[in-house]
Protein backbone atom coordinates (compact mmCIF):
# COMPACT_ATOMS: atom_id res chain seq x y z
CA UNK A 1 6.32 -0.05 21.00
CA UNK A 2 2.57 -0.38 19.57
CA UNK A 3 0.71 -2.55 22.19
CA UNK A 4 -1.21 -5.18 19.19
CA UNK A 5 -3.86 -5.18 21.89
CA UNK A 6 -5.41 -1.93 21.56
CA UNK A 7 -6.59 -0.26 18.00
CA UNK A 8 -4.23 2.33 17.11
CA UNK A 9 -1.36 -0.99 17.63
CA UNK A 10 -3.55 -3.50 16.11
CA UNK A 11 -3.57 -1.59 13.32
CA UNK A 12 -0.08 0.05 13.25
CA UNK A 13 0.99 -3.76 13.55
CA UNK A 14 -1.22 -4.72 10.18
CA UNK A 15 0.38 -1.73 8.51
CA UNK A 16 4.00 -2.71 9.18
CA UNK A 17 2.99 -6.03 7.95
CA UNK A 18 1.50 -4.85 5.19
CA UNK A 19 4.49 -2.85 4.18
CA UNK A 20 6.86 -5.35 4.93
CA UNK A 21 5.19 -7.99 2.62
CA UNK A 22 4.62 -5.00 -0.24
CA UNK A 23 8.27 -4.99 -0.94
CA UNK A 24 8.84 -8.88 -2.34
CA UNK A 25 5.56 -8.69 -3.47
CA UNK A 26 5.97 -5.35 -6.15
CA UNK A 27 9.97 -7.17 -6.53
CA UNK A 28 8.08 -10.40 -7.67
CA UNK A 29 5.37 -8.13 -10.33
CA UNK A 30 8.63 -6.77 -11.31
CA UNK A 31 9.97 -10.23 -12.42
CA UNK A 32 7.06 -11.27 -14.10
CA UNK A 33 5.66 -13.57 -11.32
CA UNK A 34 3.57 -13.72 -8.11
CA UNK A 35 5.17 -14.39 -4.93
CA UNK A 36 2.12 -16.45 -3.21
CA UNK A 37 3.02 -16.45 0.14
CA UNK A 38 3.78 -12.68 0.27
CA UNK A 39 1.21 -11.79 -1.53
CA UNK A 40 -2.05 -13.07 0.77
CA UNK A 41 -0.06 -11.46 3.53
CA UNK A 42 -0.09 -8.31 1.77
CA UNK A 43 -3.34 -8.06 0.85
CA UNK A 44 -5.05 -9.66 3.48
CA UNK A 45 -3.05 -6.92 6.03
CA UNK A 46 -3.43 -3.78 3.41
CA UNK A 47 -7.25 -4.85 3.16
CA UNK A 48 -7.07 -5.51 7.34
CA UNK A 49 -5.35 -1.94 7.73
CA UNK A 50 -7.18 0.10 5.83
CA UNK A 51 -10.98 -1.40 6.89
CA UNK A 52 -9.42 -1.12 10.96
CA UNK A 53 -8.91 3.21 9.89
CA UNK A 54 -12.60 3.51 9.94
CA UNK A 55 -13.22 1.95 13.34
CA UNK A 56 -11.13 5.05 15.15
CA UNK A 57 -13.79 8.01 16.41
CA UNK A 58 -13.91 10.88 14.70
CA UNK A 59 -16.80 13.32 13.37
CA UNK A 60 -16.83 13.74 9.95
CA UNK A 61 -14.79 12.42 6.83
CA UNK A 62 -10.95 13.19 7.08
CA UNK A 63 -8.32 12.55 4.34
CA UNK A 64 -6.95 9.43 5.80
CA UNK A 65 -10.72 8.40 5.22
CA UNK A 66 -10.76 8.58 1.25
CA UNK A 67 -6.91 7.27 1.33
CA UNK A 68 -8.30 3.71 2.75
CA UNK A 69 -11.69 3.45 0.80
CA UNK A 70 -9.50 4.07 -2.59
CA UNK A 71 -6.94 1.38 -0.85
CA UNK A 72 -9.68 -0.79 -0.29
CA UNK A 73 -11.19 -0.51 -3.81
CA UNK A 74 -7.61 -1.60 -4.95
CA UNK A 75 -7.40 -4.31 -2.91
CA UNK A 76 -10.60 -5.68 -3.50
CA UNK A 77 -9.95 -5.09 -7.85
CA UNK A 78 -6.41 -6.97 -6.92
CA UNK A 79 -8.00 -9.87 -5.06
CA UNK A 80 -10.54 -10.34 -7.76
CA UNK A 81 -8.31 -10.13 -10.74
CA UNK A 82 -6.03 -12.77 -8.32
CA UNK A 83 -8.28 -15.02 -7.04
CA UNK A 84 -11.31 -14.53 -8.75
CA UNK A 85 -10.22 -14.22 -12.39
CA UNK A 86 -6.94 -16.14 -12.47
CA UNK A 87 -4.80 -13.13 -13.85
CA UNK A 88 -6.41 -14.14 -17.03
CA UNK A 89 -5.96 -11.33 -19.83
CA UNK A 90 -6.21 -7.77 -19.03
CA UNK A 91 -6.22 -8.88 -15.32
CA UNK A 92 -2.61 -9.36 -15.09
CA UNK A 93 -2.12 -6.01 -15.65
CA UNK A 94 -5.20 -4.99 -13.46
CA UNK A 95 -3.62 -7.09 -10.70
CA UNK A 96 -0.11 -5.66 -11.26
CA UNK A 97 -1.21 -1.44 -11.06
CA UNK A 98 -3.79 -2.57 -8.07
CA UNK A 99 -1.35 -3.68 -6.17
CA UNK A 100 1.02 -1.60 -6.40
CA UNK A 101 -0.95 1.73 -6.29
CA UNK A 102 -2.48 -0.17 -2.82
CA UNK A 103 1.11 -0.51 -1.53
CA UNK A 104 2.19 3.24 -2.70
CA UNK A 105 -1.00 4.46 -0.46
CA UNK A 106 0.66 2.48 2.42
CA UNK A 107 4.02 4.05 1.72
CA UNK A 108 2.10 7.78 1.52
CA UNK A 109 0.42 7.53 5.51
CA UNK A 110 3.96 5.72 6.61
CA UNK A 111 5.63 9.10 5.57
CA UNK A 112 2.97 11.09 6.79
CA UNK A 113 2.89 9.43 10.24
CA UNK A 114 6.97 9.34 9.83
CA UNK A 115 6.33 13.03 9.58
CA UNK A 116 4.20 13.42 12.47
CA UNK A 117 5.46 10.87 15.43
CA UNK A 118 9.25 11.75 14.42
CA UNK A 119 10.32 14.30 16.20
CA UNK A 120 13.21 15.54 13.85
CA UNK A 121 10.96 15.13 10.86
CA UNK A 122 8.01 16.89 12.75
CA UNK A 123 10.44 19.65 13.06
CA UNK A 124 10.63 20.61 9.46
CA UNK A 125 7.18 20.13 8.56
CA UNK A 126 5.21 20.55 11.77
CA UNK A 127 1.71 21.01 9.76
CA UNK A 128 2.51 18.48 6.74
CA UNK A 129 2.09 21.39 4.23
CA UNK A 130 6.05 22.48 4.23
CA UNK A 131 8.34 22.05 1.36
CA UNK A 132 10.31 18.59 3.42
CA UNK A 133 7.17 16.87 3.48
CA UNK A 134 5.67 17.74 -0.32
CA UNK A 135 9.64 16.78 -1.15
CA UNK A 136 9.52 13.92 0.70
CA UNK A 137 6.02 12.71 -0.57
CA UNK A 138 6.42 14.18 -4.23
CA UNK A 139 9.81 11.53 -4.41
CA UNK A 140 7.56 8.98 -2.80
CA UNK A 141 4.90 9.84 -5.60
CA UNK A 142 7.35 9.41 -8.65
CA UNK A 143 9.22 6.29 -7.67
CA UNK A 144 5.67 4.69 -7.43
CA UNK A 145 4.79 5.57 -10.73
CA UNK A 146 7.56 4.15 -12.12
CA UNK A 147 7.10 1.01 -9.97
CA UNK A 148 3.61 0.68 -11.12
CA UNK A 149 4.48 1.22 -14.93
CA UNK A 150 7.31 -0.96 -14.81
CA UNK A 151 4.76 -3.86 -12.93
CA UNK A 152 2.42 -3.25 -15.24
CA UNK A 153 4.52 -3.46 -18.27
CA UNK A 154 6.43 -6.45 -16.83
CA UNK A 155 4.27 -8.38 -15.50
CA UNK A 156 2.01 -8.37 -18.19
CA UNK A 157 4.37 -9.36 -20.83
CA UNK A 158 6.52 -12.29 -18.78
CA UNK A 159 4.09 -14.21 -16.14
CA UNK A 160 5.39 -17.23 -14.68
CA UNK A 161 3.15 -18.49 -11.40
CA UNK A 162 5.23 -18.86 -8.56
CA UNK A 163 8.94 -18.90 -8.54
């Protein structure tokens, strides 16, 4: 699989993690609650992930490079409206589209990369600017917008710590 030990694993490993913990996470801003556990997993790995994309050599800024400075910039507005300001007021809501606009960017490179390391996938979009792939991200892009409205709207209006 993805040897932890070298960057490109290390880093595939905190993204899988990452993703993983996203899902009860954006369930739990769904329900009008945090899930504590899953959430410092989440963010620590999202943060983790995206700050380990800058460490691979390249010349010049690529896309993937803007994709994890806005991801951090989430992360870090989501750990301060968190930690920092208690979800007091307008954080809630600040904490609720943060994080999960961070975990939609996670979702975006997993399809991309789905798109270029699967063979049958890499078939029908072989340079990521075919219809399968804008399909594939455009569905991505419109189930996360109603995930982060619904998050937003819900958590805001029923918040209950930890359940």
């Amino acid at each position: 699989m993805f040897d932890p030990t070298t960057l490109v694993g290390f880093h595939t490993w905190l993204s899988l993690i990452a993703i993983v913990a996203g899902f009860p996470v954006t369930a739990g801003l769904l329900k009008g609650h945090t899930k504590p556990g899953w959430t410092g997993i989440f963010l620590s790995t999202a943060f983790a992930t995206s700050a380990t994309g800058f460490a691979f050599p390249v010349s010049g800024i690529l896309p993937s490079h803007i994709v994890g400075a806005i991801s951090l910039v989430l992360i870090v507005v989501a750990g301060v409206a968190l930690y920092a300001k208690m979800l007091e007021g307008a954080w809630r809501r600040i904490y609720a589209i943060t994080a999960v606009l961070a975990f939609y960017l996670l979702m975006f490179v997993l399809v991309a990369q789905l798109f270029l390391k699967l063979p049958a996938l890499h078939a029908l979009a072989p340079t990521g600017s075919e219809p399968p792939f804008a399909i594939a991200q455009g569905i991505l892009l419109v189930v996360f917008a109603w995930l982060t409205w619904q998050a937003a709207r819900r958590f805001n209006q029923v918040w209950h710590p930890a359940h």
